[in-house]
Protein backbone atom coordinates (compact mmCIF):
# COMPACT_ATOMS: atom_id res chain seq x y z
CA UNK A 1 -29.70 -19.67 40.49
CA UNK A 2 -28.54 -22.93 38.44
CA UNK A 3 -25.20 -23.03 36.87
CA UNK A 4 -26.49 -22.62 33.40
CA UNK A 5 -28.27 -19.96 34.69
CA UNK A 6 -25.24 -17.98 36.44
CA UNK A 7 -22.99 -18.18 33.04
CA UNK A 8 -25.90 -17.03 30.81
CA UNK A 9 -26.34 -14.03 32.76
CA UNK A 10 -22.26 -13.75 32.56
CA UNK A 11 -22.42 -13.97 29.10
CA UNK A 12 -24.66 -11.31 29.29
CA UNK A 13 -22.97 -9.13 30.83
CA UNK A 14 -19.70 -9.86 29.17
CA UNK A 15 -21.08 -9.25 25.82
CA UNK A 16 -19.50 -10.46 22.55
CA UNK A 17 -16.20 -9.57 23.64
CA UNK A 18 -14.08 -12.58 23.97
CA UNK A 19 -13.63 -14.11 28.21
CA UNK A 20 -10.75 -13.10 30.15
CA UNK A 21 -9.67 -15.72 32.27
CA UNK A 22 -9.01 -15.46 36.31
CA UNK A 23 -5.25 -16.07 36.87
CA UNK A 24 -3.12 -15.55 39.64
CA UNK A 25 -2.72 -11.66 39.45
CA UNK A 26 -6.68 -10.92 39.06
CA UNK A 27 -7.48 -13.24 42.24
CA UNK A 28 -4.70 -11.92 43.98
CA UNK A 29 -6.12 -8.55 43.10
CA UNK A 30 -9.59 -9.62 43.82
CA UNK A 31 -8.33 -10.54 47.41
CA UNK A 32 -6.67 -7.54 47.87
CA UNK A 33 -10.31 -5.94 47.98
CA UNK A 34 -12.84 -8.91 49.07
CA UNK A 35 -15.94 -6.70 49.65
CA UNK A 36 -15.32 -4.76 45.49
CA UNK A 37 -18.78 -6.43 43.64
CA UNK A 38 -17.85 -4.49 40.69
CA UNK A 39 -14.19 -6.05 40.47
CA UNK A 40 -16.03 -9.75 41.69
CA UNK A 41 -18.64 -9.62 38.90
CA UNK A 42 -16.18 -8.45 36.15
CA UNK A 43 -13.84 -10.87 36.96
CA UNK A 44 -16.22 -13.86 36.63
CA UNK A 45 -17.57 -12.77 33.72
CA UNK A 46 -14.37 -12.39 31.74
CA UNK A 47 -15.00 -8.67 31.03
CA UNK A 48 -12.24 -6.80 29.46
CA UNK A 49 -11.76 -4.23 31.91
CA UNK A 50 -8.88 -2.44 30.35
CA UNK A 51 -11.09 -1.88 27.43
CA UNK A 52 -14.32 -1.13 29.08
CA UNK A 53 -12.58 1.12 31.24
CA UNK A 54 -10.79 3.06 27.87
CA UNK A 55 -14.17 3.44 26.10
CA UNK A 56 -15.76 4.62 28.88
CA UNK A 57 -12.97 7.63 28.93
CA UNK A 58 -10.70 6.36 31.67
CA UNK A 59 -8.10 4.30 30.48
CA UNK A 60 -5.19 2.83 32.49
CA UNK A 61 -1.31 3.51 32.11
CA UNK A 62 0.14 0.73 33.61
CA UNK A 63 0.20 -2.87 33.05
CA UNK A 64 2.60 -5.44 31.10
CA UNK A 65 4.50 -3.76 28.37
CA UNK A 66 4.97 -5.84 24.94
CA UNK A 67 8.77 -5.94 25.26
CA UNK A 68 8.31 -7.25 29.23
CA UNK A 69 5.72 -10.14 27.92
CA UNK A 70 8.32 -10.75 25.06
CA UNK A 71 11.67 -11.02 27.64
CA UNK A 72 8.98 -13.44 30.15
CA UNK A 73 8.28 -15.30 27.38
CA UNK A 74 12.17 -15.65 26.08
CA UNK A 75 13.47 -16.31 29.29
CA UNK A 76 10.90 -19.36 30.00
CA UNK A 77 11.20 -20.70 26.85
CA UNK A 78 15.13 -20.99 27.55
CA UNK A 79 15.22 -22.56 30.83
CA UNK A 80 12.53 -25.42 29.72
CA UNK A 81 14.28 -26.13 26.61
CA UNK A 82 15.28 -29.56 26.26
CA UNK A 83 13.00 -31.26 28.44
CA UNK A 84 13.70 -28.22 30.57
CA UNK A 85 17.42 -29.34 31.49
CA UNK A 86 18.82 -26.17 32.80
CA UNK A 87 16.14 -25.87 35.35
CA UNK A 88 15.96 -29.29 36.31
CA UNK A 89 19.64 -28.58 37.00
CA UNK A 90 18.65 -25.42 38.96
CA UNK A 91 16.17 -27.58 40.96
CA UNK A 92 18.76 -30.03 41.72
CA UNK A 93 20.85 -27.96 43.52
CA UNK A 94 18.32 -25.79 45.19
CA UNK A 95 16.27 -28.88 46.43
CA UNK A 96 18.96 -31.12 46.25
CA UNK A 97 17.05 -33.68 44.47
CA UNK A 98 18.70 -37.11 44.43
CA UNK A 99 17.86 -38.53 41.30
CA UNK A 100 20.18 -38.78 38.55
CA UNK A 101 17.45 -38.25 35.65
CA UNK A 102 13.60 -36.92 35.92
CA UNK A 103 10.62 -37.20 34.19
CA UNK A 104 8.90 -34.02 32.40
CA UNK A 105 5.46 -33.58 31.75
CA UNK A 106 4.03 -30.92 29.37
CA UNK A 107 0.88 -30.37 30.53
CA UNK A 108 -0.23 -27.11 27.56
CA UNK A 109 -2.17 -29.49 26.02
CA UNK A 110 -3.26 -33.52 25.87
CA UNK A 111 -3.14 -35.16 22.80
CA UNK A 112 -2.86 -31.81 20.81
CA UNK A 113 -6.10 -31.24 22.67
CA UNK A 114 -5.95 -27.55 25.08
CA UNK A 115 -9.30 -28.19 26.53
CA UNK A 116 -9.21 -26.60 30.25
CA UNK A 117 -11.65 -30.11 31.48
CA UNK A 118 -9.15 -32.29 30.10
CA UNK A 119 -6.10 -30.48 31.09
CA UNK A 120 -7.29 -30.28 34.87
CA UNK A 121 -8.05 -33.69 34.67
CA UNK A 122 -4.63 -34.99 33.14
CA UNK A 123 -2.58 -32.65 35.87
CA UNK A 124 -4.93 -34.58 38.40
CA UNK A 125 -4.12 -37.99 37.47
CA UNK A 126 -0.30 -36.97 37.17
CA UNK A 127 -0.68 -36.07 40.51
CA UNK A 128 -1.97 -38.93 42.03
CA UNK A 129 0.58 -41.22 40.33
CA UNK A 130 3.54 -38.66 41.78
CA UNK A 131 1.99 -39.34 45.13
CA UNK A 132 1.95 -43.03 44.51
CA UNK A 133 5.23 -43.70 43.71
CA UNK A 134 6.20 -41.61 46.63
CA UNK A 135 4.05 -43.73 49.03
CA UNK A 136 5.90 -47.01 47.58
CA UNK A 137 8.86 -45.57 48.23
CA UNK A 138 8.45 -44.83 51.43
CA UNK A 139 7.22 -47.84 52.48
CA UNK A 140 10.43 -49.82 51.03
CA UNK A 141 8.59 -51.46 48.46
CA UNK A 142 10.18 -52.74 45.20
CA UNK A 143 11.12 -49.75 42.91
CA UNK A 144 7.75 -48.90 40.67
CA UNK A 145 8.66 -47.85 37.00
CA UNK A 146 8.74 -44.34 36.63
CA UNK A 147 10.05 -43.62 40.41
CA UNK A 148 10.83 -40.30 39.40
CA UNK A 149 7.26 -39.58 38.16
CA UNK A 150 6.34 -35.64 38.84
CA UNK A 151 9.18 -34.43 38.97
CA UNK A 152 8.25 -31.68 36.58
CA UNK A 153 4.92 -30.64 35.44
CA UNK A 154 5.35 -27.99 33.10
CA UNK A 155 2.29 -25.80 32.87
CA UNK A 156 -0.43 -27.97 34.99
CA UNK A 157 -4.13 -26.63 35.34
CA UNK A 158 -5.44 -26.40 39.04
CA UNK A 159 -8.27 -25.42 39.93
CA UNK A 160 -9.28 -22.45 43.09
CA UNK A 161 -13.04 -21.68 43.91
CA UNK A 162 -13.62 -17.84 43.81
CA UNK A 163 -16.46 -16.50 45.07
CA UNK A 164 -18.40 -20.00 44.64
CA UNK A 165 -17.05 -20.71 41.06
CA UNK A 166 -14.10 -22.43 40.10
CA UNK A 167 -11.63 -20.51 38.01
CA UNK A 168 -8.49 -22.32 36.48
CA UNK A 169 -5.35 -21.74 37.74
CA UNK A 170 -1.69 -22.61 35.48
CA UNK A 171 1.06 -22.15 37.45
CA UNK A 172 4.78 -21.88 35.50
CA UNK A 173 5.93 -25.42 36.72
CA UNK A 174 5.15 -27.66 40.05
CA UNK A 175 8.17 -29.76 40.94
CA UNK A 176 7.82 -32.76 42.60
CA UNK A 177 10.55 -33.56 45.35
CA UNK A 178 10.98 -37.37 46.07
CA UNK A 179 10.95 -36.77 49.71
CA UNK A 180 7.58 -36.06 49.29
CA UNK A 181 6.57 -32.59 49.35
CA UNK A 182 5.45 -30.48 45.87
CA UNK A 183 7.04 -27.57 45.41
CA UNK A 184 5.46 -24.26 43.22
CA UNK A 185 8.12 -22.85 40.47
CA UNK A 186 7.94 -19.37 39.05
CA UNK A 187 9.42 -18.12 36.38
CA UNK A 188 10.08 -14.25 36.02
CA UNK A 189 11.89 -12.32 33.65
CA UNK A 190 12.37 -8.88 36.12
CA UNK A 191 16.37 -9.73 36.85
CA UNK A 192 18.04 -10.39 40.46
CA UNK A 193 21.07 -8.29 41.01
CA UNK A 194 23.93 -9.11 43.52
CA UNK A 195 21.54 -11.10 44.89
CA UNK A 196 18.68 -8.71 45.28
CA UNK A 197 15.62 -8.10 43.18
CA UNK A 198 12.55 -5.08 43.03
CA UNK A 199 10.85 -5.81 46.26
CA UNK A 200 7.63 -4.62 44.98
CA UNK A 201 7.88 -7.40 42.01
CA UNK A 202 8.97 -9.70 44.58
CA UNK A 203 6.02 -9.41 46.56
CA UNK A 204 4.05 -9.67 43.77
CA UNK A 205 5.45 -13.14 42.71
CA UNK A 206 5.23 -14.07 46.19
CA UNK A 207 1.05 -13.59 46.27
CA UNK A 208 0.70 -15.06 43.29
CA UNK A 209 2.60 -18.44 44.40
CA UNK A 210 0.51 -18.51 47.20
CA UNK A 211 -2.52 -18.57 44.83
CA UNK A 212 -0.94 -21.74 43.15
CA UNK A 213 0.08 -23.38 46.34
CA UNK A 214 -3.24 -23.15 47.98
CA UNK A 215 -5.16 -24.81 44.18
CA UNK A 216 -2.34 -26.96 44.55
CA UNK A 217 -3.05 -28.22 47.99
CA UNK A 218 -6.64 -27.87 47.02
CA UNK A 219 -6.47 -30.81 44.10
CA UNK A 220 -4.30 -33.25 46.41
CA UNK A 221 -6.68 -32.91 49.07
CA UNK A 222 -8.99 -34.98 46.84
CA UNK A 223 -6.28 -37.20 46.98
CA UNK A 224 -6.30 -37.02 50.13
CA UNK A 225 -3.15 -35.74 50.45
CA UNK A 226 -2.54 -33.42 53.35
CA UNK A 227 -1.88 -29.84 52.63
CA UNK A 228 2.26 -30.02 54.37
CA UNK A 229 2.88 -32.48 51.39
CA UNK A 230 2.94 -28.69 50.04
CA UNK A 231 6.02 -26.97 50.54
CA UNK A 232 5.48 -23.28 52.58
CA UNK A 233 8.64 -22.12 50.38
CA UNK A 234 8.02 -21.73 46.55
CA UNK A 235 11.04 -21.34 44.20
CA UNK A 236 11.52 -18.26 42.13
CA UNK A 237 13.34 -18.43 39.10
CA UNK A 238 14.89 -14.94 37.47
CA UNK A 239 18.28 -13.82 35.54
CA UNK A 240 21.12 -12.93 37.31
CA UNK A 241 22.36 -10.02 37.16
CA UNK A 242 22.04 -8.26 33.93
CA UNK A 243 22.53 -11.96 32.00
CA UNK A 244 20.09 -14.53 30.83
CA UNK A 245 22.01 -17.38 33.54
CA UNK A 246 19.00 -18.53 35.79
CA UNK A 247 19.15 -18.37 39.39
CA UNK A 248 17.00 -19.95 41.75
CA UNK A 249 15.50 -18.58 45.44
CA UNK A 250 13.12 -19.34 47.73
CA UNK A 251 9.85 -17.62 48.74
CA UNK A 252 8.40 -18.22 52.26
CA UNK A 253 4.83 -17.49 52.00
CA UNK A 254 3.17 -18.70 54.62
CA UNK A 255 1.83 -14.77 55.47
CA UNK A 256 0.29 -14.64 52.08
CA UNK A 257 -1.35 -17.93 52.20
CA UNK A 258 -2.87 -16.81 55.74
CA UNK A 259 -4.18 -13.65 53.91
CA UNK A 260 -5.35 -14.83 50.59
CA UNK A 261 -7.43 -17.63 52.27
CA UNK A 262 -8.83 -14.93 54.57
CA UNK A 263 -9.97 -12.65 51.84
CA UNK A 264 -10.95 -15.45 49.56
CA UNK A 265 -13.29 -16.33 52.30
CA UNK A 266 -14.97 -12.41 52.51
CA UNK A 267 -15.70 -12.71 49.01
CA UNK A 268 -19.46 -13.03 48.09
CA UNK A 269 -20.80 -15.79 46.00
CA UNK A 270 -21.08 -14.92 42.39
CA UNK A 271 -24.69 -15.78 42.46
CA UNK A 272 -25.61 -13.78 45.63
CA UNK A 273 -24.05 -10.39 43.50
CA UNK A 274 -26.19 -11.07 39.84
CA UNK A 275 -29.54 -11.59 41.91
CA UNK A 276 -29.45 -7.48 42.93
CA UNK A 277 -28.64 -7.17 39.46
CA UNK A 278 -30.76 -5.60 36.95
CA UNK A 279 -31.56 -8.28 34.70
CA UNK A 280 -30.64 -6.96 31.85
CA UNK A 281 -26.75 -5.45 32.71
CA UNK A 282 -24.48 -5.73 30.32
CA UNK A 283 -21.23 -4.04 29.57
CA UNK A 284 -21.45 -5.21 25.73
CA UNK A 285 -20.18 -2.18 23.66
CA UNK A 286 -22.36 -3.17 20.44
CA UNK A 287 -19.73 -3.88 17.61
CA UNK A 288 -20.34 -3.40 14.38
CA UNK A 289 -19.30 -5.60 11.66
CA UNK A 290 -15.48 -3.73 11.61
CA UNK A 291 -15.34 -4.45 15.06
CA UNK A 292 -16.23 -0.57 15.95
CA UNK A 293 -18.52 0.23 19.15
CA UNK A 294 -21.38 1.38 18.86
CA UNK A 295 -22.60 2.02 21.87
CA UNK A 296 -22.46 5.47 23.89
CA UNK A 297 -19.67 5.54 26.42
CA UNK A 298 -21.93 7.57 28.79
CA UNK A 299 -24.38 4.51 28.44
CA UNK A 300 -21.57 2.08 29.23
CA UNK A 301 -20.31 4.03 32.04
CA UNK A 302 -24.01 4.07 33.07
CA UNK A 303 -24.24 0.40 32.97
CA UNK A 304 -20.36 0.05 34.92
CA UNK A 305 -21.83 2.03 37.89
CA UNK A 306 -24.95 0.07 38.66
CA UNK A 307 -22.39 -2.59 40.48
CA UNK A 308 -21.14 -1.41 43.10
CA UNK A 309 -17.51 -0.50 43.57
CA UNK A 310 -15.64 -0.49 46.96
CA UNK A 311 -12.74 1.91 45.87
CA UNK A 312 -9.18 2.06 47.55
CA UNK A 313 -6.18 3.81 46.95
CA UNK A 314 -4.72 0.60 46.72
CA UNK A 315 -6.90 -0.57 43.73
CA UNK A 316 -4.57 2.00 41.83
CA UNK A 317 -1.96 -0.66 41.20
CA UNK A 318 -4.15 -3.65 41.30
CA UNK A 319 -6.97 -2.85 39.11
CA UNK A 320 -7.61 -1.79 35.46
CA UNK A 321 -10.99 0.08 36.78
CA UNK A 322 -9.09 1.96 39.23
CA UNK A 323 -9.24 5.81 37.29
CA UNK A 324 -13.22 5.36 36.66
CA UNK A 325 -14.02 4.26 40.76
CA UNK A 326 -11.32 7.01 41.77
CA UNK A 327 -13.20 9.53 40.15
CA UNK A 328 -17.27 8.07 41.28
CA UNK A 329 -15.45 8.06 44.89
CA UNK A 330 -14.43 11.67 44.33
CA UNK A 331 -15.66 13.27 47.42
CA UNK A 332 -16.23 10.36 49.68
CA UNK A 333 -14.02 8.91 53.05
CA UNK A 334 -13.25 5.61 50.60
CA UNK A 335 -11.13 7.81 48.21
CA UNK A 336 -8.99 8.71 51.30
CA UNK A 337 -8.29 5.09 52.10
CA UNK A 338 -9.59 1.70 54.29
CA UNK A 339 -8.07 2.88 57.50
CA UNK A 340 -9.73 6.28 57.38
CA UNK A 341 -13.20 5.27 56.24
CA UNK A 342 -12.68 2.41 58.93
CA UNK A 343 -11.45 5.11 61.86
CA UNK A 344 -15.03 7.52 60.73
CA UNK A 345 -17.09 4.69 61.16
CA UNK A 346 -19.44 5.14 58.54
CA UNK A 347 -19.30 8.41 57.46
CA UNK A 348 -19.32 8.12 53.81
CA UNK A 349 -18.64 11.98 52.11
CA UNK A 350 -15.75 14.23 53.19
CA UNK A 351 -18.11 17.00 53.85
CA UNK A 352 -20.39 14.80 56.26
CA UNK A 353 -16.85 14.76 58.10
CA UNK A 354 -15.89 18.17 58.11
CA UNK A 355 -19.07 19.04 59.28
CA UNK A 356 -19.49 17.12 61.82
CA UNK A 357 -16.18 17.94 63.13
CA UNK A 358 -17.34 21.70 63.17
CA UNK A 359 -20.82 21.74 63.99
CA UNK A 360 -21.96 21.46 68.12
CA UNK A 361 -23.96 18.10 67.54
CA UNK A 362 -24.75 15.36 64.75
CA UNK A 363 -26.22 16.71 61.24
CA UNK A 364 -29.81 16.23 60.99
CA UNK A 365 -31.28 12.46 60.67
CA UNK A 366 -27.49 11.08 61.89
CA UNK A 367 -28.07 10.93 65.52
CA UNK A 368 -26.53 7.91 66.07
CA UNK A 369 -23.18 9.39 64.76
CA UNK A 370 -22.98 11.27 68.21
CA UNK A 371 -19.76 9.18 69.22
CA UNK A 372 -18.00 10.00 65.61
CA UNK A 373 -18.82 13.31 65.45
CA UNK A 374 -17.46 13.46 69.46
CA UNK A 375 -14.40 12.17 68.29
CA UNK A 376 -13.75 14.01 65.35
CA UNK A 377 -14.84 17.54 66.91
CA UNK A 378 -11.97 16.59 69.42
CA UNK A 379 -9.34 15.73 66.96
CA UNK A 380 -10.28 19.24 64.86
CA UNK A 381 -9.65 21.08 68.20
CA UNK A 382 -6.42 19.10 69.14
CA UNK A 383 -4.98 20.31 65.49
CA UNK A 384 -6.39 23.84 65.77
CA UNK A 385 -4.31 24.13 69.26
CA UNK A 386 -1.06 22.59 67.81
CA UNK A 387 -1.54 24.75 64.31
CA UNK A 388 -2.12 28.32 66.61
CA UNK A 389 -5.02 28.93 64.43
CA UNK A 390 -9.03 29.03 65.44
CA UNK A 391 -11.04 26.26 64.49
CA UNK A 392 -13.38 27.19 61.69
CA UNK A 393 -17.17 26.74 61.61
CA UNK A 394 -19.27 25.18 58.71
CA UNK A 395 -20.27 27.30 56.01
């Protein structure tokens, strides 16, 4: 399938709605659950899940609140004000940079111009000329103007291929130390307290940096710049206490960078998923001219469940599909979690398990489930015996 080919059949499916962009929560997301078509093909087509998911009479209760986007938004707008002073000063002592003064680079648009091509291509020549002046300096050479280039790149676009497409990536702020290694800068609003913060938003941050730092060692490897000039350890940047004062830690990721490139990797190609596609899928919900669907929501919910979903417990925090694949898994070993449907080998509906934990032999056409249905006929009696009660046998 050509690349003109793959978006117009994206577009398709997307509809009129406007494209949702990958960023560093849906890959993370995405990786979270490698083998999930339906979250893969959604994702690359810029569907609106929240909305598709609402109209199709399963709408989700969590995400971003306006007053949380608000308070992010406050709180990084204060510590990159002026040239982003107070967090160069934060980065000073936390990297111990030796410079007296640093350059800044807004990188939101270039030349009043947001286009994501030009951006990507502006944050790549920045790049090179931060690893330039680095090399020079290293090598004792005579000081080249603008020494202190890359120190700060505020809001670059990188690049990460997902499932054999390239999404664009925009990171908070890379910092460039003059030692020589980059370092990934996030800025959250959630606050850290006597020096602790919500692990659970902690971890979060921490998967997403590892999203930026592996685009970002992905564009200096076409510098060829190896991947340690990289730093391991991003830097997360959050109120203290219950005050708007920055404070700066680090983040060790080096688990979550083993993990995301593992998952990245189990991910099919976009193109591989739309060819066992009906042709004509889409998930557009037929505005009229007010902006009103049209379109049935048992057709759309129709159209949702001809990709398939790979559901998981875990997709309950992750993704905005979550209630509508919880409720199609409704009955089967997935809805119970990976490790069990893993540990039954195959088995994919509850009552497939129960009876074959019950009944003296395989059911009828699943003789090679002989082993499993071993297994679990053992397990039912080791749980009768330490519950005192008779095992039961299929009705």
């Amino acid at each position: 399938m050509t690349v003109n080919g793959t978006e117009a059949r994206l577009a398709r499916i997307r509809g009129r709605a406007l494209p949702r962009s990958h960023n560093a929560r849906t890959i993370a997301a995405l990786a979270s659950n490698p083998g999930c078509a339906r979250r893969a093909v959604m994702d690359a087509a810029g569907v609106d899940k929240p909305r598709l998911a609402a109209y199709s009479g399963f709408p989700v209760p969590f995400g971003q609140s306006r007053f949380a986007i608000t308070r992010g938004n406050a709180f990084e707008a204060q510590v990159k004000a002026s040239g982003a002073a107070e967090l160069l000063r934060l980065l000073r002592e936390h990297l111990r940079l030796p410079i007296p003064e640093a350059s800044y680079d807004d990188l939101s648009e270039v030349a009043g111009n947001a286009s994501p091509d030009l951006r990507h291509a502006r944050t790549r020549n920045l790049l090179a000329r931060a690893v330039r002046a680095n090399e020079d300096a290293a090598r004792g050479g005579d000081p080249v103007p603008g020494l202190d280039a890359g120190t700060m790149f505020d809001h670059p676009l990188l690049r990460l291929e997902v499932g054999g497409r390239h999404a664009y990536l925009e990171p908070d702020l890379i910092a460039f130390q003059v030692r020589g290694r980059f370092h990934v800068v996030e800025i959250k609003s959630f606050p850290v307290i006597d020096g602790r913060a919500d692990g659970e938003k902690v971890a979060a941050a921490a998967i997403q940096s590892a999203v930026y730092v592996l685009a970002l060692r992905g564009a200096l490897a076409g510098l060829g710049v190896p991947a340690t000039a990289v730093s391991d350890e991003t830097i997360l940047v959050c109120p203290k206490d219950f005050s708007n004062q920055p404070v700066a830690a680090s983040l060790d990721v080096r688990k979550q960078l083993t993990v995301l490139r593992r998952q990245l990797s189990r991910i099919a190609r976009i193109d591989d998923l739309l060819s066992v596609l009906p042709p004509e899928l889409t998930f557009d919900l037929d505005p009229d001219d007010r902006g009103i669907p049209r379109r049935a929501p048992a057709d759309v919910a129709g159209a949702i469940r001809q990709v398939e979903a790979r559901y998981a417990p875990e997709c309950l925090s992750t993704c905005e599909m979550c209630f509508f694949c919880r409720e199609e898994a409704r009955g089967c070993t997935a809805a119970l979690g990976r490790d069990v449907r893993e540990d039954l080998g195959g088995v994919e509906h509850s009552a497939s398990v129960l009876r074959l934990a019950r009944e003296a032999g395989p059911l009828a056409g699943d003789e090679g489930m002989a082993e499993v249905a071993s297994l679990l006929r053992t397990a039912a009696r080791l749980r009768a015996e330490s519950l005192g009660a008779p095992m039961r046998e299929a009705g």
